[in-house]
N, C-alpha and C. Protein backbone atom coordinates (compact mmCIF):
# COMPACT_ATOMS: atom_id res chain seq x y z
N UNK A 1 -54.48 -79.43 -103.25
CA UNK A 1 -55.46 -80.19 -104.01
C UNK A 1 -56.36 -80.96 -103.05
N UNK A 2 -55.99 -81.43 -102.04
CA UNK A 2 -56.93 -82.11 -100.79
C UNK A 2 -57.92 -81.59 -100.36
N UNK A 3 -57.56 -79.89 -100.14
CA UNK A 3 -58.09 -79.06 -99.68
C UNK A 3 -59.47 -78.70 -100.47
N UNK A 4 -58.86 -78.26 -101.77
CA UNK A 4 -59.82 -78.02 -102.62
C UNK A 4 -60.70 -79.43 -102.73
N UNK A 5 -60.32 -80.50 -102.83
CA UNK A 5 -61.21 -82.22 -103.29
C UNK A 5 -62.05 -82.42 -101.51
N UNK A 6 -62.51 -81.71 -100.66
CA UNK A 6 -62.70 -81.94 -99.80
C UNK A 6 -61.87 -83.31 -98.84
N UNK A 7 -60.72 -83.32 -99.06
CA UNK A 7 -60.10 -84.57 -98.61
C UNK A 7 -59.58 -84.29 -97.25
N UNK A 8 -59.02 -82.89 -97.22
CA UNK A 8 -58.33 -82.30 -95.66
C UNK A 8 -58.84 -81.18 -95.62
N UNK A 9 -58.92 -81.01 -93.91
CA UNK A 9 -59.49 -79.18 -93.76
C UNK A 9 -58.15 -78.60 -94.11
N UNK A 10 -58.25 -77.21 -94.06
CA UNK A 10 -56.99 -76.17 -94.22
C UNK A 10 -56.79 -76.16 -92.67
N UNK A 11 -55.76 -76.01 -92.16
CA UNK A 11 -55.24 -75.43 -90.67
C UNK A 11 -55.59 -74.50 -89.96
N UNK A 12 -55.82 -73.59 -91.39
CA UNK A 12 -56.28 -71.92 -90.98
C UNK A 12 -57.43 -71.61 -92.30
N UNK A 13 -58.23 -70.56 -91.65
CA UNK A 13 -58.48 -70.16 -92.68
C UNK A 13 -60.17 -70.85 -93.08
N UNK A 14 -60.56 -70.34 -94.61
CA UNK A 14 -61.97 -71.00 -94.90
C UNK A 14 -62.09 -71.35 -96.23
N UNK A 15 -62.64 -72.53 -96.42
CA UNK A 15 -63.16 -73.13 -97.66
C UNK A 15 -64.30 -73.05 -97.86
N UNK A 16 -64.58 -72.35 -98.93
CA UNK A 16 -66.19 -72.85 -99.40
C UNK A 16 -66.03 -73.35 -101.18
N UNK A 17 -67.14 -74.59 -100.80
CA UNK A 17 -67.23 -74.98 -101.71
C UNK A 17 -69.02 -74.77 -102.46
N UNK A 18 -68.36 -74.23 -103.60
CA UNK A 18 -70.11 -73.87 -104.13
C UNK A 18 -70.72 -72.89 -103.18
N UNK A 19 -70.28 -72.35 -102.50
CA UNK A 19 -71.06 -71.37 -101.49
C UNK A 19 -71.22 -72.38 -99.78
N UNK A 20 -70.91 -74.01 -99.77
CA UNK A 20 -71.06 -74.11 -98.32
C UNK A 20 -69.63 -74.52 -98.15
N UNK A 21 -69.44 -73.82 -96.61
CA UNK A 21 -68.60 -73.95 -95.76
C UNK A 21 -68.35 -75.26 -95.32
N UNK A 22 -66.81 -75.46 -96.05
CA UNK A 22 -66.78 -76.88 -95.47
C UNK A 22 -65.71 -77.26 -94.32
N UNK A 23 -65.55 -76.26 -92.58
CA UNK A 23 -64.60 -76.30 -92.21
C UNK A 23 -65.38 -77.48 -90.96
N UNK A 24 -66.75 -77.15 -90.99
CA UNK A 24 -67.51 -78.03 -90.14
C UNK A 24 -68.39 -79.24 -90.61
N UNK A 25 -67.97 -79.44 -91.50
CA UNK A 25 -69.12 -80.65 -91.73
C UNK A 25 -68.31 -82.03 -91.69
N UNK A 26 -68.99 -83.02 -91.41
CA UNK A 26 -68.63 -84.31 -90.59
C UNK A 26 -67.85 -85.19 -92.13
N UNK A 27 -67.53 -86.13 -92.24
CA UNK A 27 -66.69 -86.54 -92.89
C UNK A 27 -67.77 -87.13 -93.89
N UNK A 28 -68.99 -87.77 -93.24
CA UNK A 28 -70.23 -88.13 -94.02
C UNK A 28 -70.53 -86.98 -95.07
N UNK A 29 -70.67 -85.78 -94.78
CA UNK A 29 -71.32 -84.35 -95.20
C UNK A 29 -69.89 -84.47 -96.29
N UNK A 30 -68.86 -84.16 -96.33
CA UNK A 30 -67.52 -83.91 -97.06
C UNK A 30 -67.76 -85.16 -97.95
N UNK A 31 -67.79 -86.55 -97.90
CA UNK A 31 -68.05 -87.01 -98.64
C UNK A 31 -69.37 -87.48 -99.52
N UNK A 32 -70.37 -86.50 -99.57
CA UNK A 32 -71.51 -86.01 -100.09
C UNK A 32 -71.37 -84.89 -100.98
N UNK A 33 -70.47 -83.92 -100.25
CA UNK A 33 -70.00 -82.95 -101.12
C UNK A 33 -69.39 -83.50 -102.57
N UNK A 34 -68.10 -83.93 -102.00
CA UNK A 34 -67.10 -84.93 -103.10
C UNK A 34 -67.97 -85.37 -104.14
N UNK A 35 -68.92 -86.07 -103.48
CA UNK A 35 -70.01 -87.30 -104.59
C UNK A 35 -70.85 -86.24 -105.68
N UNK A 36 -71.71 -84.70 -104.86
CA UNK A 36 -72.06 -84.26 -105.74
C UNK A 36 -71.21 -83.36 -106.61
N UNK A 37 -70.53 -82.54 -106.34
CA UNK A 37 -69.46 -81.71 -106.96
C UNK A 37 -68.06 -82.19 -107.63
N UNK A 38 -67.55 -82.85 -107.30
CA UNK A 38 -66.32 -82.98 -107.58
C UNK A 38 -65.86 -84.55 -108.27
N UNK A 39 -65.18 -84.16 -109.34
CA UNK A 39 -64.45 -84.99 -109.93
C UNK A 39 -62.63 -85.39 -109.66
N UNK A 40 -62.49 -86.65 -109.44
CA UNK A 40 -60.82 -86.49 -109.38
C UNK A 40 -60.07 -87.48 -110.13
N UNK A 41 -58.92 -86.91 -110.79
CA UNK A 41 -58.09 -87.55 -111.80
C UNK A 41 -56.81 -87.66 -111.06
N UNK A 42 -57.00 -88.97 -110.19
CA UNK A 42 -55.31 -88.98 -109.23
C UNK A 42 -54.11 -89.55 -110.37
N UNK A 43 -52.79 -88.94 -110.13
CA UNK A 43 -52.37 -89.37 -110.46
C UNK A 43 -51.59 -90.97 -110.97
N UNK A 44 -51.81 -91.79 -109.88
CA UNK A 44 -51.38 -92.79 -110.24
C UNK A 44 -53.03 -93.50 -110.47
N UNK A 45 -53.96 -92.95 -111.34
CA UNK A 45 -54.78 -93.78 -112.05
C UNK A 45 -56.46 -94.03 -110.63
N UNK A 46 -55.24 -94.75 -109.39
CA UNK A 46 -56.72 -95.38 -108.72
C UNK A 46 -57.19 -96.32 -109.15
N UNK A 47 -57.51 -96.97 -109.99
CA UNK A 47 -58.33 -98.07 -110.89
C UNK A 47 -58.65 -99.00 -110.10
N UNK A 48 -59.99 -99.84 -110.40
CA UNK A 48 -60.19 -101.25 -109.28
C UNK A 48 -59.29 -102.28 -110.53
N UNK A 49 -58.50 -103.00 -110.34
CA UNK A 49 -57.91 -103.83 -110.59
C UNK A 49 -58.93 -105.16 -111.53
N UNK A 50 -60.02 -105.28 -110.62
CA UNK A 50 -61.05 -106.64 -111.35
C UNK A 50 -61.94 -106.11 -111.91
N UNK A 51 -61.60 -105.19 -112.32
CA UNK A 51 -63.04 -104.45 -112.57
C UNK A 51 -62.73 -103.63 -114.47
N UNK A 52 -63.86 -103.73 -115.06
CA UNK A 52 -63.27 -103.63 -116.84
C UNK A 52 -63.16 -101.90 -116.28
N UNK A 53 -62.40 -101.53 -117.78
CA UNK A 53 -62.40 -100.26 -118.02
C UNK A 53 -64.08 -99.38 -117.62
N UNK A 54 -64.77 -100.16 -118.27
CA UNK A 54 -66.32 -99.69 -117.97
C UNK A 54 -66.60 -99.40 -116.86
N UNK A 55 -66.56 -100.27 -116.19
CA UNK A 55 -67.08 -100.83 -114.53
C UNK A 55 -66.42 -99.80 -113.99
N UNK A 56 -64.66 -99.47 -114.00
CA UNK A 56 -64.36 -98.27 -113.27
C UNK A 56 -64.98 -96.68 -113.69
N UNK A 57 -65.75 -97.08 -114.65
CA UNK A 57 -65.80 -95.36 -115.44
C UNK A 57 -66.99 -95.31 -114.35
N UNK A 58 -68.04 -96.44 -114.27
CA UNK A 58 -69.33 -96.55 -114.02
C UNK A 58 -69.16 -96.76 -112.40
N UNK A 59 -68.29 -96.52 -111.91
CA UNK A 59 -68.14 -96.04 -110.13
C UNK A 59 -68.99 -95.66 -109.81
N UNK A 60 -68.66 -93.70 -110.24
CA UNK A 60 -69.66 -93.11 -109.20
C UNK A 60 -71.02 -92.59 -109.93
N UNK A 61 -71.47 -93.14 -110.50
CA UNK A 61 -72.64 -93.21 -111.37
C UNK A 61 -73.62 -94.06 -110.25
N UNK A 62 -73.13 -95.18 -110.00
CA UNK A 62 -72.97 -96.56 -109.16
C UNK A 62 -73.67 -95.80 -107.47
N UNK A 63 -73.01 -94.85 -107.41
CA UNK A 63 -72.63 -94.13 -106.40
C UNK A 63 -73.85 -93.21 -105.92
N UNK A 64 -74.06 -92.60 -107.16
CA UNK A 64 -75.30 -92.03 -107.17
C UNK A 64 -76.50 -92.46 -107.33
N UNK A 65 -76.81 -93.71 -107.61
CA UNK A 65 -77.73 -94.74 -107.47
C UNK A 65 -78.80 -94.29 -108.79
N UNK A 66 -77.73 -94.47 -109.68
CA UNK A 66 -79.06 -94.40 -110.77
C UNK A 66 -79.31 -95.94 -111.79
N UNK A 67 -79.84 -95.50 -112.84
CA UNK A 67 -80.19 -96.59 -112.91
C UNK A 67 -78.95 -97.76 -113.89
N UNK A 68 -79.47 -99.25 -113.91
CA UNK A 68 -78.35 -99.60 -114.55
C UNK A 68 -78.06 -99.41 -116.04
N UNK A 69 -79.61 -99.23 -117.14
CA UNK A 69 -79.30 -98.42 -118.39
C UNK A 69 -78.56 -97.10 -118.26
N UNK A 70 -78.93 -96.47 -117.80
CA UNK A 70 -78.59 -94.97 -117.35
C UNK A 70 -76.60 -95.21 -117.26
N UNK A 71 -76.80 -96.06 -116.32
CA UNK A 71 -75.22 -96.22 -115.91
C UNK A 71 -74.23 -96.29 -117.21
N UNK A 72 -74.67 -97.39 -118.13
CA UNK A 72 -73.87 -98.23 -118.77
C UNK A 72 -74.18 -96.87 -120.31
N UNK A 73 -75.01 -96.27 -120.19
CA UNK A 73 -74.73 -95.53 -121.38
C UNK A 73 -74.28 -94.32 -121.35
N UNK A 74 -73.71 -93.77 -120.08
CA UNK A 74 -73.11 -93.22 -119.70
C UNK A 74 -71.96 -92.93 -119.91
N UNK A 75 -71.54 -94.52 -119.48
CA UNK A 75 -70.25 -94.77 -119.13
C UNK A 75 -69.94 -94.88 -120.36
N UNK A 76 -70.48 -95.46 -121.26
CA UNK A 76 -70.30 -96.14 -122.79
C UNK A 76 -69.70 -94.76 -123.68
N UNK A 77 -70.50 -93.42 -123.38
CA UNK A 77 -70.57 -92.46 -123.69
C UNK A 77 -68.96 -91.57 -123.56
N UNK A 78 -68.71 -91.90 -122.40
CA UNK A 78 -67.49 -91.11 -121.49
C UNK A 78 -66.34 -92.07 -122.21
N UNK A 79 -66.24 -93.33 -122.33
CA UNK A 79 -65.29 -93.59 -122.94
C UNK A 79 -65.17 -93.44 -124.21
N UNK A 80 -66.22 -93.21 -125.06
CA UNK A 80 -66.28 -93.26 -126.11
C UNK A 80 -65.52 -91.61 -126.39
N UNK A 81 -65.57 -91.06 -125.51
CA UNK A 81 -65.35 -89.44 -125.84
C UNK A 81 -63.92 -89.37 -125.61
N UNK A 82 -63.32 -89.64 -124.65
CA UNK A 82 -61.58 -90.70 -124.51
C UNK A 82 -60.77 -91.52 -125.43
N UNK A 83 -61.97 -91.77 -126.55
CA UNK A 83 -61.07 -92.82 -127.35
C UNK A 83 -61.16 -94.32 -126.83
N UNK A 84 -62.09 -94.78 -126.08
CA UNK A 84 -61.26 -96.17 -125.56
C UNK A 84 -62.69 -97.12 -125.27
N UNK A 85 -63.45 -96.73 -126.70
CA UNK A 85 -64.69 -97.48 -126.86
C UNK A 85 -64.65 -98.66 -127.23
N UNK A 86 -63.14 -99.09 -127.65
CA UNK A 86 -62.98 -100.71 -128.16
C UNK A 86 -61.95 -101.42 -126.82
N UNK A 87 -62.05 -100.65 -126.05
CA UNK A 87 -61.09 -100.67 -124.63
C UNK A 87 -62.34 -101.72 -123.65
N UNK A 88 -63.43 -100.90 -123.47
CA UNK A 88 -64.11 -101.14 -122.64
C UNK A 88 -64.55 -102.91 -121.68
N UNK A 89 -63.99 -103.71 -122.36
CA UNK A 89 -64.10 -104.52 -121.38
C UNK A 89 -62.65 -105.10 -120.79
N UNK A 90 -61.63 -104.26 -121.15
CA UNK A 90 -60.64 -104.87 -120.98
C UNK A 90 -60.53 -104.17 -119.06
N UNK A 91 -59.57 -105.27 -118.62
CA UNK A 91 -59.05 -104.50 -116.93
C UNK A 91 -58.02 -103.42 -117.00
N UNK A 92 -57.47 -102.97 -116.23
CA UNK A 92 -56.42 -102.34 -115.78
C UNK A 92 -55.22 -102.65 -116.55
N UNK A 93 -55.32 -103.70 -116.32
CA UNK A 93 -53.48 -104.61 -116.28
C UNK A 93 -53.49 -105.10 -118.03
N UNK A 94 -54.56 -104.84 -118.66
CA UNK A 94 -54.53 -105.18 -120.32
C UNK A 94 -54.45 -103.78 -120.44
N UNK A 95 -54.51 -102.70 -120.12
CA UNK A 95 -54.46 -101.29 -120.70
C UNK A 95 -52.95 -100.74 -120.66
N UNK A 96 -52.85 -99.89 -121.57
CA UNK A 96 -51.43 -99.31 -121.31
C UNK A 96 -51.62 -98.38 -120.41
N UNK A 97 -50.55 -97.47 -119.89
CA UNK A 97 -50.67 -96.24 -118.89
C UNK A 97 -51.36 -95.42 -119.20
N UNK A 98 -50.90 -94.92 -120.68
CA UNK A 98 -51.97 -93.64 -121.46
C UNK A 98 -53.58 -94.20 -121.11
N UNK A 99 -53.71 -95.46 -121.14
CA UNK A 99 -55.36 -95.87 -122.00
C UNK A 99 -55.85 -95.86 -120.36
N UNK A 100 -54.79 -96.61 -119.33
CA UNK A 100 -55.19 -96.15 -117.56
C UNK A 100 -55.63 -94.59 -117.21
N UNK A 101 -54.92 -93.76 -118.17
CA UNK A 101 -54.69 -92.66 -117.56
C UNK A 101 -56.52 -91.89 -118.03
N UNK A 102 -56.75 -92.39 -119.39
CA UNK A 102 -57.92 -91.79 -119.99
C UNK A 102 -59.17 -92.46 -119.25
N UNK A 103 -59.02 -93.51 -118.93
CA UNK A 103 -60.11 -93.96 -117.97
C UNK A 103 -60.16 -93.79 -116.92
N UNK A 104 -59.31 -93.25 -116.17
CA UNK A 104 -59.06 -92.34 -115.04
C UNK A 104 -59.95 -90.83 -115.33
N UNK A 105 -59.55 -90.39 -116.12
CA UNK A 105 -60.45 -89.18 -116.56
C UNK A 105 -61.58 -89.54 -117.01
N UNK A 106 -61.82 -90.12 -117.92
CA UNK A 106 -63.42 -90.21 -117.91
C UNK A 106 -64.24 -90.77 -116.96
N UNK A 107 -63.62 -91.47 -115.72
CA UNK A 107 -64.90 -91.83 -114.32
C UNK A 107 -64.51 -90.63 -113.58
N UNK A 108 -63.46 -89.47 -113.82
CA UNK A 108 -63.71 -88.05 -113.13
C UNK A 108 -64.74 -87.21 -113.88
N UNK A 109 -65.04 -87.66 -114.91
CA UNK A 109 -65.89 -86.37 -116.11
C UNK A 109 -67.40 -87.36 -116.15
N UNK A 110 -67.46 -88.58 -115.88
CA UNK A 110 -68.65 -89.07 -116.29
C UNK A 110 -69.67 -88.58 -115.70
N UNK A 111 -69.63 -87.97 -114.57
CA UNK A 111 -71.02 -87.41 -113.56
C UNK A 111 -71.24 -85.66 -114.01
N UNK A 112 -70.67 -85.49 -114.64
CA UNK A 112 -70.51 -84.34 -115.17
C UNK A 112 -70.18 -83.26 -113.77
N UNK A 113 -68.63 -83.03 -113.25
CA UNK A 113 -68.77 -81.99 -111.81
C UNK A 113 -68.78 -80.54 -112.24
N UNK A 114 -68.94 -80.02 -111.40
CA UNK A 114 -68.89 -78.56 -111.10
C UNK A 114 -67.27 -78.16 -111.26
N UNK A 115 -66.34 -79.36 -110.34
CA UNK A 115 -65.01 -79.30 -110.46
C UNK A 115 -64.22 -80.48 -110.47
N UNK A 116 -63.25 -80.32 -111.33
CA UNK A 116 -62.36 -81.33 -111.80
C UNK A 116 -61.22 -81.22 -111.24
N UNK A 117 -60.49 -81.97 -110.39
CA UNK A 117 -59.52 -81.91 -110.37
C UNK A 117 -58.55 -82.59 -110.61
N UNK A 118 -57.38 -82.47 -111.41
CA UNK A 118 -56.96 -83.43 -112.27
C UNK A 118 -54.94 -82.89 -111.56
N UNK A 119 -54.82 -84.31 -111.11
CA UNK A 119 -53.21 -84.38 -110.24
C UNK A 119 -52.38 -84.81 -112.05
N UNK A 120 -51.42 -84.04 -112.63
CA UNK A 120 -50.64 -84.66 -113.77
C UNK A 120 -51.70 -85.80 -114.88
N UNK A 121 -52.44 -85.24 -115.36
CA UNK A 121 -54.00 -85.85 -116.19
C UNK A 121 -53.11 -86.56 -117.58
N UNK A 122 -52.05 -85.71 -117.78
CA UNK A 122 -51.24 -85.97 -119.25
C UNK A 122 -49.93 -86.47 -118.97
N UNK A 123 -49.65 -86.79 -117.80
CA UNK A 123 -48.00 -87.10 -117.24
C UNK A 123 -47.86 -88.68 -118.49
N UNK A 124 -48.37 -89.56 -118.33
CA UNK A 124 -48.10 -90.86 -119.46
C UNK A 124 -48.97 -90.74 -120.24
N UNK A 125 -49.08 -90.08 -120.94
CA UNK A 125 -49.41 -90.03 -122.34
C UNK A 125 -48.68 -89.50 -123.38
N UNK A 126 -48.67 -90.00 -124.45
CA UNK A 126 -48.05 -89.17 -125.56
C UNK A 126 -48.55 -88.01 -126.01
N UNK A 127 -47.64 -86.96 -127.29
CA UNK A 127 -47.98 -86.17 -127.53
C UNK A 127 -49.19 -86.33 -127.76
N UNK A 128 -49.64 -87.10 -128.88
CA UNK A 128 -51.36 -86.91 -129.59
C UNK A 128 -52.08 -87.37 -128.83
N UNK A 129 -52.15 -88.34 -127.49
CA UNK A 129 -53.60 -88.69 -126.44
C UNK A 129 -53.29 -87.30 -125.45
N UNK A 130 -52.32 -86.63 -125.32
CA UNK A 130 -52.24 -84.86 -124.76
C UNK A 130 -52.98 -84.53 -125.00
N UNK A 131 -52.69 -84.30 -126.20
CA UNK A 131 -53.49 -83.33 -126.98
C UNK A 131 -54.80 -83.55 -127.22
N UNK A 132 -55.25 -84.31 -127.02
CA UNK A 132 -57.08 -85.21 -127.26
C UNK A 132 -57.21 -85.04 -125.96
N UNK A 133 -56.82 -85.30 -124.31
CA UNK A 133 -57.08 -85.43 -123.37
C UNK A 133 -57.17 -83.76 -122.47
N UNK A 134 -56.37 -83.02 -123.17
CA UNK A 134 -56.46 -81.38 -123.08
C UNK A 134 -57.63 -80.86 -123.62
N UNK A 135 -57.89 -80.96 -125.09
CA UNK A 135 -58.83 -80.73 -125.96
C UNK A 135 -60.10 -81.18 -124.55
N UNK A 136 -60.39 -82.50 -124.53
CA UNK A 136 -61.42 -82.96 -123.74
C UNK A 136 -61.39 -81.82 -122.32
N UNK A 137 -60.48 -81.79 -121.07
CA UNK A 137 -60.59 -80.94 -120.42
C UNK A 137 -60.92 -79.35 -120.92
N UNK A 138 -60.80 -78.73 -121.86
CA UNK A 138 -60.90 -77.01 -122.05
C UNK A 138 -62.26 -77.89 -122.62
N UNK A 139 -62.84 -78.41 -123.43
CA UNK A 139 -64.25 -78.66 -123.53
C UNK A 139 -65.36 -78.87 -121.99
N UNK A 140 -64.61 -79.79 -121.07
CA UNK A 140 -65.23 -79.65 -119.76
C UNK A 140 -65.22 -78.07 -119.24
N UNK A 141 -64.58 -77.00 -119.66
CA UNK A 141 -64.45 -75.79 -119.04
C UNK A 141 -65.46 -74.99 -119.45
N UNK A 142 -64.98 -75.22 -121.03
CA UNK A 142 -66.00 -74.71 -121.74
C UNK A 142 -67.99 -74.76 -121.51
N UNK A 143 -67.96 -76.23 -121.24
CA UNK A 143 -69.12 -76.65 -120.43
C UNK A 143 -70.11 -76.19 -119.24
N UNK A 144 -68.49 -75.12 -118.84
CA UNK A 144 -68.90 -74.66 -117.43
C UNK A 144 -68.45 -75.61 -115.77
N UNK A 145 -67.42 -76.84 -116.42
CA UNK A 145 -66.88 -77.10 -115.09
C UNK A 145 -65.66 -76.60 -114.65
N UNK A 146 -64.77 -76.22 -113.51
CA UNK A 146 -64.35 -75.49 -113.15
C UNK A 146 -63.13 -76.72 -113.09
N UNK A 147 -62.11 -76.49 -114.13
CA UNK A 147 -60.92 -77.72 -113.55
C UNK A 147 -59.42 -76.75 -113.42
N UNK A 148 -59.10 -77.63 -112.33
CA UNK A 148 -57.67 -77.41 -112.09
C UNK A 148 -56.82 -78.09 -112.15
N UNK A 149 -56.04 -78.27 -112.78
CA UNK A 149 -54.87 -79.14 -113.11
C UNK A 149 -53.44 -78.76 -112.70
N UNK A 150 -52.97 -80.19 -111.60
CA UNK A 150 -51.37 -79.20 -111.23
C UNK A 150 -50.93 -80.57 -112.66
N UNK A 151 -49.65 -79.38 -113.33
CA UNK A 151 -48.66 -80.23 -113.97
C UNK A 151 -47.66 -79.87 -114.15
N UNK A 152 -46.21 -80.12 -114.21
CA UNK A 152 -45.07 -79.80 -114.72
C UNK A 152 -44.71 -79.45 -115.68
N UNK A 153 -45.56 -79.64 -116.42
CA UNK A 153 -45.64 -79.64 -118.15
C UNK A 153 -46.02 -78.17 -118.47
N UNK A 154 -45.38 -77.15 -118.83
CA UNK A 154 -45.33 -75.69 -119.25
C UNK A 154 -46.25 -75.53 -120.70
N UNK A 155 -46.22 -76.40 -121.19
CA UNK A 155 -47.15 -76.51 -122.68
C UNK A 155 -48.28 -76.78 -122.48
N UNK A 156 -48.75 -77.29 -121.28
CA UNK A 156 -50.18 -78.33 -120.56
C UNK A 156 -50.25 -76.84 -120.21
N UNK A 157 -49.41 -76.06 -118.96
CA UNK A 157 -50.20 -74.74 -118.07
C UNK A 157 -50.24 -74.22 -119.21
N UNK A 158 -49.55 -73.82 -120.12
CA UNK A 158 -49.87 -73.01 -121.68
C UNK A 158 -51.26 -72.43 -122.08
N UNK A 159 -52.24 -73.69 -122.03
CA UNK A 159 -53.33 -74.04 -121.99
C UNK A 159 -54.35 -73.44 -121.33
N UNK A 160 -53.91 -72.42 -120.03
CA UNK A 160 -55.22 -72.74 -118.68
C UNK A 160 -55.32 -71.32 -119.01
N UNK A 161 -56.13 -70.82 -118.43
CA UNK A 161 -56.27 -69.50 -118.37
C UNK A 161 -55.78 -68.59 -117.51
N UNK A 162 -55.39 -69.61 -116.07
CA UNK A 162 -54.61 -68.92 -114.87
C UNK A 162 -53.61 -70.16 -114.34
N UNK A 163 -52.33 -69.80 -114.16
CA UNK A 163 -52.20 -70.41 -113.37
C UNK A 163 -50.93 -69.66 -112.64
N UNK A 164 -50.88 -70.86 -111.82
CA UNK A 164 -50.16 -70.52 -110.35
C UNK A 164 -48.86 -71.06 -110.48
N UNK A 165 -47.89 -70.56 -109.99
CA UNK A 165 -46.43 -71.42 -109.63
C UNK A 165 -46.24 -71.89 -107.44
N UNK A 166 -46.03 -72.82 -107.82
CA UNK A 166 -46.08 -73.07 -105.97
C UNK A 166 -44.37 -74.04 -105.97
N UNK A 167 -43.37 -73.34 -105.39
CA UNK A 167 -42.46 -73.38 -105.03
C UNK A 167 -42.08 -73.43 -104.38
N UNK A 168 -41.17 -74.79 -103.36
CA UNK A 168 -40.96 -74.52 -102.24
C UNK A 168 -42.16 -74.65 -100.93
N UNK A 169 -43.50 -74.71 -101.37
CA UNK A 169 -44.92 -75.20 -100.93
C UNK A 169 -45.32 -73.16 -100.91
N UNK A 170 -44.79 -72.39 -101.61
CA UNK A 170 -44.99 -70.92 -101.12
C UNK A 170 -45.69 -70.52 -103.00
N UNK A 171 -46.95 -69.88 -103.12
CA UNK A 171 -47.22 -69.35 -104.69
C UNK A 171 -46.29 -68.44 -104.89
N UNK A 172 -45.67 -68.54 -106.26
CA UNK A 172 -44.74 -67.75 -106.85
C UNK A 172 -44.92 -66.65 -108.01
N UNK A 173 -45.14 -65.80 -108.42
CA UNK A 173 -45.57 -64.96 -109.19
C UNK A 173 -44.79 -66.23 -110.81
N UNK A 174 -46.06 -66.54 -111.41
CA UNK A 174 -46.45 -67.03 -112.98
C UNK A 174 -45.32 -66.47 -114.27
């Protein structure tokens, strides 16, 4: 997943992302890439701590230097599509895990990427925010963004159209 999020080179071997090669570009260039392409749903959330549910959705919006209407209806937008439009000014530490976990995903989906990558997206959530937070990802696919999701959850891979078994750190025939 590093590999793919531009976070580490591979050892061996070649990455391209979107068509450029990313075994040479400087850490500036990789994190340009990241900013335009890629979305990420870490598992343990990430969240700024002082910062409302909003404010974290409205990161890399922030990031991309647009404007501050632009930002905030955005963001307003992305949570609203999460469920957690009466959430929005609350912090971190007033949210439950599930409601952490959905605002975690929506500041990965708010810039709209090319690719999502989402570390356990449904690990604390219940059945029915699953199932709303799945629904939302196969709609990002549907969209045309390209997400990958590692999870443990056999009912979550159920879902994907491909996936992989990695065992042992070796892919295992599905």
């Amino acid at each position: 997943m590093n590999i793919l999020g531009c976070l580490d080179k591979p050892t061996a071997g070649e990455y391209l992302l979107n068509g450029i090669r990313t075994k040479d570009l400087s850490q500036k260039e990789l994190s340009e890439l990241r900013k335009q392409y890629i979305g990420f749903v870490f598992q343990n959330f990430q969240l700024i701590p002082r910062l409302t549910a909003e404010e974290n959705v409205a990161l890399p919006l922030l990031y991309r230097g647009m404007s501050r209407d632009e930002i905030h209806t955005r963001s307003r937008e992305m949570l609203q599509r999460v469920g957690l439009s009466a959430r929005s000014e609350h912090r971190p530490g007033e949210l439950s895990g599930g409601q952490m976990q959905r605002v975690a995903i929506a500041r990965a989906m708010v810039t709209g990427p090319k690719l999502l990558l989402a570390d356990e997206p449904t690990g604390n959530l219940d059945p029915d925010a699953t199932e709303k937070i799945l629904d939302l990802l196969l709609k990002c696919r549907s969209d045309g963004t390209t997400v990958v999701l590692i999870t443990h959850d056999m009912s979550v891979a159920e879902k994907a159209d491909h996936v992989l078994r990695i065992s042992a750190g070796r892919i295992t025939p599905a």
